[in-house]
C-alpha atoms as a PDB file:
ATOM      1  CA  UNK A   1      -8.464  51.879  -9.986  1.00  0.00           C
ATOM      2  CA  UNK A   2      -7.941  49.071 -12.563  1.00  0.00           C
ATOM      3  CA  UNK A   3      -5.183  45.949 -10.997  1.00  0.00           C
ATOM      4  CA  UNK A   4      -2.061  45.740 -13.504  1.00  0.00           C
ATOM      5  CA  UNK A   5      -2.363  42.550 -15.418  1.00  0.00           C
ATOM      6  CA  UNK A   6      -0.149  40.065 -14.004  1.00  0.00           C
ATOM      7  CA  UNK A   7       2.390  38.112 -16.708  1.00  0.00           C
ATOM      8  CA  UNK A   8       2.680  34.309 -16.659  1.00  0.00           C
ATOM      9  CA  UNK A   9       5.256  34.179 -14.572  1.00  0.00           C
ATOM     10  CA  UNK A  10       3.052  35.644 -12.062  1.00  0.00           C
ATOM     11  CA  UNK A  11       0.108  34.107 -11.822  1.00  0.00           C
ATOM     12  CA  UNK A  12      -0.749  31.488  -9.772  1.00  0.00           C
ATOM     13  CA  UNK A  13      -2.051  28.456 -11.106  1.00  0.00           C
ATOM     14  CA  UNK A  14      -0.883  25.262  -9.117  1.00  0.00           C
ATOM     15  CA  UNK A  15      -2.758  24.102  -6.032  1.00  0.00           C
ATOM     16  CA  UNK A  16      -1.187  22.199  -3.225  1.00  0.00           C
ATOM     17  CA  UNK A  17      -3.056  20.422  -0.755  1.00  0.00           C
ATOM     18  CA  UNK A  18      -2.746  17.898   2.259  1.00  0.00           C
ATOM     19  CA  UNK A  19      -4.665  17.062   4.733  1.00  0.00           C
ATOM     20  CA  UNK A  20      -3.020  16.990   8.997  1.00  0.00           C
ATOM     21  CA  UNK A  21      -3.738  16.177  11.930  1.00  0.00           C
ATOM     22  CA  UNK A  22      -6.145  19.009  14.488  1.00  0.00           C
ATOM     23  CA  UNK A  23      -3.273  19.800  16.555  1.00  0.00           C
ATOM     24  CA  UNK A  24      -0.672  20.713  13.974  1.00  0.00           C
ATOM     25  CA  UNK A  25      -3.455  22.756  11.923  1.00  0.00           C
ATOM     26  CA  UNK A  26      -4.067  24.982  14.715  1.00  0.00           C
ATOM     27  CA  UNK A  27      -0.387  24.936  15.241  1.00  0.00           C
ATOM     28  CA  UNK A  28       0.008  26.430  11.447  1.00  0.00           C
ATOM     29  CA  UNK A  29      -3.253  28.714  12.029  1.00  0.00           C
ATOM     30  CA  UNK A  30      -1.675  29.936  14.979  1.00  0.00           C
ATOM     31  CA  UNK A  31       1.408  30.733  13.087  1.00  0.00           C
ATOM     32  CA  UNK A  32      -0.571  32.218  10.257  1.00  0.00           C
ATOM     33  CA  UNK A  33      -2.134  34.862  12.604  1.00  0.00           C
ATOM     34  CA  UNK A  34       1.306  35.652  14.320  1.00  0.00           C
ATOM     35  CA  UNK A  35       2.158  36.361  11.138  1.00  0.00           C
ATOM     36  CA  UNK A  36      -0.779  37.908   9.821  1.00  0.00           C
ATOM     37  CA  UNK A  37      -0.474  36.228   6.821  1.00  0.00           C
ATOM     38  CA  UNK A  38      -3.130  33.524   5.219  1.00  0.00           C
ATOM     39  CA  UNK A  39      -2.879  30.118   5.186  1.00  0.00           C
ATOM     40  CA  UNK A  40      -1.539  30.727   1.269  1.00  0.00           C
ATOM     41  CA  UNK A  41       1.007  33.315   1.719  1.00  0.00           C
ATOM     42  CA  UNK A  42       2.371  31.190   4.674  1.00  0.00           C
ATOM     43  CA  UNK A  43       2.967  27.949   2.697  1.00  0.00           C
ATOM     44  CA  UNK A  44       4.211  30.237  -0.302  1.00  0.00           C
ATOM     45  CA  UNK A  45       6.697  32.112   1.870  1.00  0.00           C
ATOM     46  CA  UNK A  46       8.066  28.456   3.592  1.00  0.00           C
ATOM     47  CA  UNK A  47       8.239  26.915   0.261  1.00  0.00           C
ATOM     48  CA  UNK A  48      10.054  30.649  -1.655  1.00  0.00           C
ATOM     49  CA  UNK A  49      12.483  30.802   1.230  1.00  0.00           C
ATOM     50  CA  UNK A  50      13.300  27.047   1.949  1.00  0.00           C
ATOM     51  CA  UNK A  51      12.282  27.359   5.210  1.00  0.00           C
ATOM     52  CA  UNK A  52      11.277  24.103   5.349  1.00  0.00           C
ATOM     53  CA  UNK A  53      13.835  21.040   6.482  1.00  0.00           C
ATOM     54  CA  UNK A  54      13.654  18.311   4.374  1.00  0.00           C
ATOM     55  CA  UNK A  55      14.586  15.486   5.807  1.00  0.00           C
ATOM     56  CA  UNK A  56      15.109  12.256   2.921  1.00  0.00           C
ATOM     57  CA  UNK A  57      13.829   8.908   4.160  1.00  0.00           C
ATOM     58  CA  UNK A  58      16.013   6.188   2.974  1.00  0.00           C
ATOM     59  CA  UNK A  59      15.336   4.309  -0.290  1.00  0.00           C
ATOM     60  CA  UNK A  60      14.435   0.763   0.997  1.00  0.00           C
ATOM     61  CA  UNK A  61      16.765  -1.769  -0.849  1.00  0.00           C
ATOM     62  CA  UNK A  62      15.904  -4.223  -3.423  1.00  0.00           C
ATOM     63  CA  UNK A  63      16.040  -6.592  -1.104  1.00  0.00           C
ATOM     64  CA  UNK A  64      13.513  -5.750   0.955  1.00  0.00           C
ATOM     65  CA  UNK A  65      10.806  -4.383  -1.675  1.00  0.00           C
ATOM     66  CA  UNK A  66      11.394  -7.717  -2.836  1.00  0.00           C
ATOM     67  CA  UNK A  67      11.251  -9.166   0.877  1.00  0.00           C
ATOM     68  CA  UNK A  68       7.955  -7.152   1.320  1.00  0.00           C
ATOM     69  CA  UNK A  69       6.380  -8.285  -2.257  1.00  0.00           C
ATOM     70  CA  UNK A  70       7.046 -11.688  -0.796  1.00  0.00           C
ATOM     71  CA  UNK A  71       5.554 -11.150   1.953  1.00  0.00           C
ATOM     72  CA  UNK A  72       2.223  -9.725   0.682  1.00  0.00           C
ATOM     73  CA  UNK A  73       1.581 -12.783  -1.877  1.00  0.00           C
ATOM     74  CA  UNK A  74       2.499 -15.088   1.262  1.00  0.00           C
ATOM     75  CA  UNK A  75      -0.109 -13.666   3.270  1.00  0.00           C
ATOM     76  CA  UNK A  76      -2.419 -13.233   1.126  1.00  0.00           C
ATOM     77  CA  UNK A  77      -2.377 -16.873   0.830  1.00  0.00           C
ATOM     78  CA  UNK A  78      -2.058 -17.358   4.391  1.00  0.00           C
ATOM     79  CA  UNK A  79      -5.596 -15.538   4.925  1.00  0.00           C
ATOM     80  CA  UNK A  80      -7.023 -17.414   1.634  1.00  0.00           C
ATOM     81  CA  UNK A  81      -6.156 -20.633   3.650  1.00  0.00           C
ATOM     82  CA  UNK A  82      -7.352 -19.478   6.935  1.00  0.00           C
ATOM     83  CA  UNK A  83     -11.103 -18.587   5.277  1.00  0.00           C
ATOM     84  CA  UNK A  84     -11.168 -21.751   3.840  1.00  0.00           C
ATOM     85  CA  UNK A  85     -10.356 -24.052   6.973  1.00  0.00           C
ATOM     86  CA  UNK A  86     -12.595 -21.606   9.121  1.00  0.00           C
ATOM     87  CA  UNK A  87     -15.406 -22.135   6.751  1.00  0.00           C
ATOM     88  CA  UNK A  88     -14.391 -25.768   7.194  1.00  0.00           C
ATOM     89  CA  UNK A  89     -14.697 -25.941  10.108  1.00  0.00           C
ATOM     90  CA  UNK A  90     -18.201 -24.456  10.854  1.00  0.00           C
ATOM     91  CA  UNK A  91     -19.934 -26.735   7.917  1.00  0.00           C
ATOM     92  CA  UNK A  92     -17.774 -29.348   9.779  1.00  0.00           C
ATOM     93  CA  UNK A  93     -15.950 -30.784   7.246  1.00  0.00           C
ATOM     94  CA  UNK A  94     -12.683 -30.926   9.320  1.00  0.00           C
ATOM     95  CA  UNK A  95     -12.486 -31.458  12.984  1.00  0.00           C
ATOM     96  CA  UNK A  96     -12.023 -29.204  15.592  1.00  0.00           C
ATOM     97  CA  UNK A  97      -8.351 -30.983  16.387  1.00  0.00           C
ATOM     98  CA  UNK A  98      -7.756 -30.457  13.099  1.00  0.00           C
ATOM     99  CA  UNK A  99      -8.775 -26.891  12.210  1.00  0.00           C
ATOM    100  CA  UNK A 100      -6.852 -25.775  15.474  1.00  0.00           C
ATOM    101  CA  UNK A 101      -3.717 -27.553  14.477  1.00  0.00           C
ATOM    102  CA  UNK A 102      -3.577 -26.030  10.578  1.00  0.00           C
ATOM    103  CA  UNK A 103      -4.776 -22.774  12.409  1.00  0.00           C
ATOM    104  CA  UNK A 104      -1.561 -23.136  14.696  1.00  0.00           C
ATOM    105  CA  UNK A 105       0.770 -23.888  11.908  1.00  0.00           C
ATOM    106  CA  UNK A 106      -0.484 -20.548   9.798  1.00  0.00           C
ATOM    107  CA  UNK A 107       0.026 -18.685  12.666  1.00  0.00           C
ATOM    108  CA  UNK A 108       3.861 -20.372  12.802  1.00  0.00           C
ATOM    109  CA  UNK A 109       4.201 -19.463   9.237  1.00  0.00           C
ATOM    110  CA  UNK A 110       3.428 -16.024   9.499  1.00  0.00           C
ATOM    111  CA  UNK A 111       5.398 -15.645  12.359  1.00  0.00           C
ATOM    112  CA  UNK A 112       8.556 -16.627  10.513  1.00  0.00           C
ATOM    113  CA  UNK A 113       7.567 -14.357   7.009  1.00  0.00           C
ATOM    114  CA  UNK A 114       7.457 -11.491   9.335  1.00  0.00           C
ATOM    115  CA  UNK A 115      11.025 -12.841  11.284  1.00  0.00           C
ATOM    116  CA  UNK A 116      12.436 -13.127   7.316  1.00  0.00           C
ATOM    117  CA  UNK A 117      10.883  -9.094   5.954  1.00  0.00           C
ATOM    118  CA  UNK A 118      12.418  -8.380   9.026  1.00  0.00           C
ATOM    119  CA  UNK A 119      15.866  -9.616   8.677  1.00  0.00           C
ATOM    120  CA  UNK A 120      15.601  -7.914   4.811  1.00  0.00           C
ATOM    121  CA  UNK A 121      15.212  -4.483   5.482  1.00  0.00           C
ATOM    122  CA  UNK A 122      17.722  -3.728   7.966  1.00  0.00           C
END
């Protein structure tokens, strides 16, 4: 016996795919076989029936995408700087005194960035 042709509207042609954690994949297989359903017709059914809770997370402000670009350049620079002064250091163009103290004061100035992205986004 022949299968009827399926129409467009039918067929389907669109692939999701994620990839989880062990635990909550045997979770879902567990759930598939309680159901006796496969992995496919599971997803399909929570996604037909809006069985799924979507929960929105919040938009983050301009503020603090600008806050967090800010951040990124910063520390990029910070670690730029820190390479340099530990490379420095071991062909001993600076002194020990000295590459602990600029050491120190990157580590202050990171500190504070983070204190400032902080502030931003809440």
């Amino acid at each position: 016996m022949v299968r009827p042709k399926k129409s467009d509207d039918e067929k389907l042609s669109k692939v999701i795919s994620f990839r989880t954690k062990m635990e909550v994949f045997l979770e879902f297989e567990k759930q598939c076989s309680d159901a006796n359903l496969t992995q496919s017709e599971l997803h399909r059914d929570y996604v037909a029936k809006n069985r799924v809770e979507v929960i929105a997370r919040p938009k983050a402000s301009s503020d603090a995408k600008r806050a967090v670009f800010f951040l990124q350049k910063a520390s990029n620079n910070i670690n730029q700087l820190a390479h340099r002064v530990n490379t420095d250091n071991y062909n001993n163009v600076v002194s020990e005194e000295t590459y602990l103290a600029i050491l120190d004061q990157l580590e202050q100035y990171n500190h504070y960035m983070l204190d400032q992205v902080g502030e931003a986004i809440k």
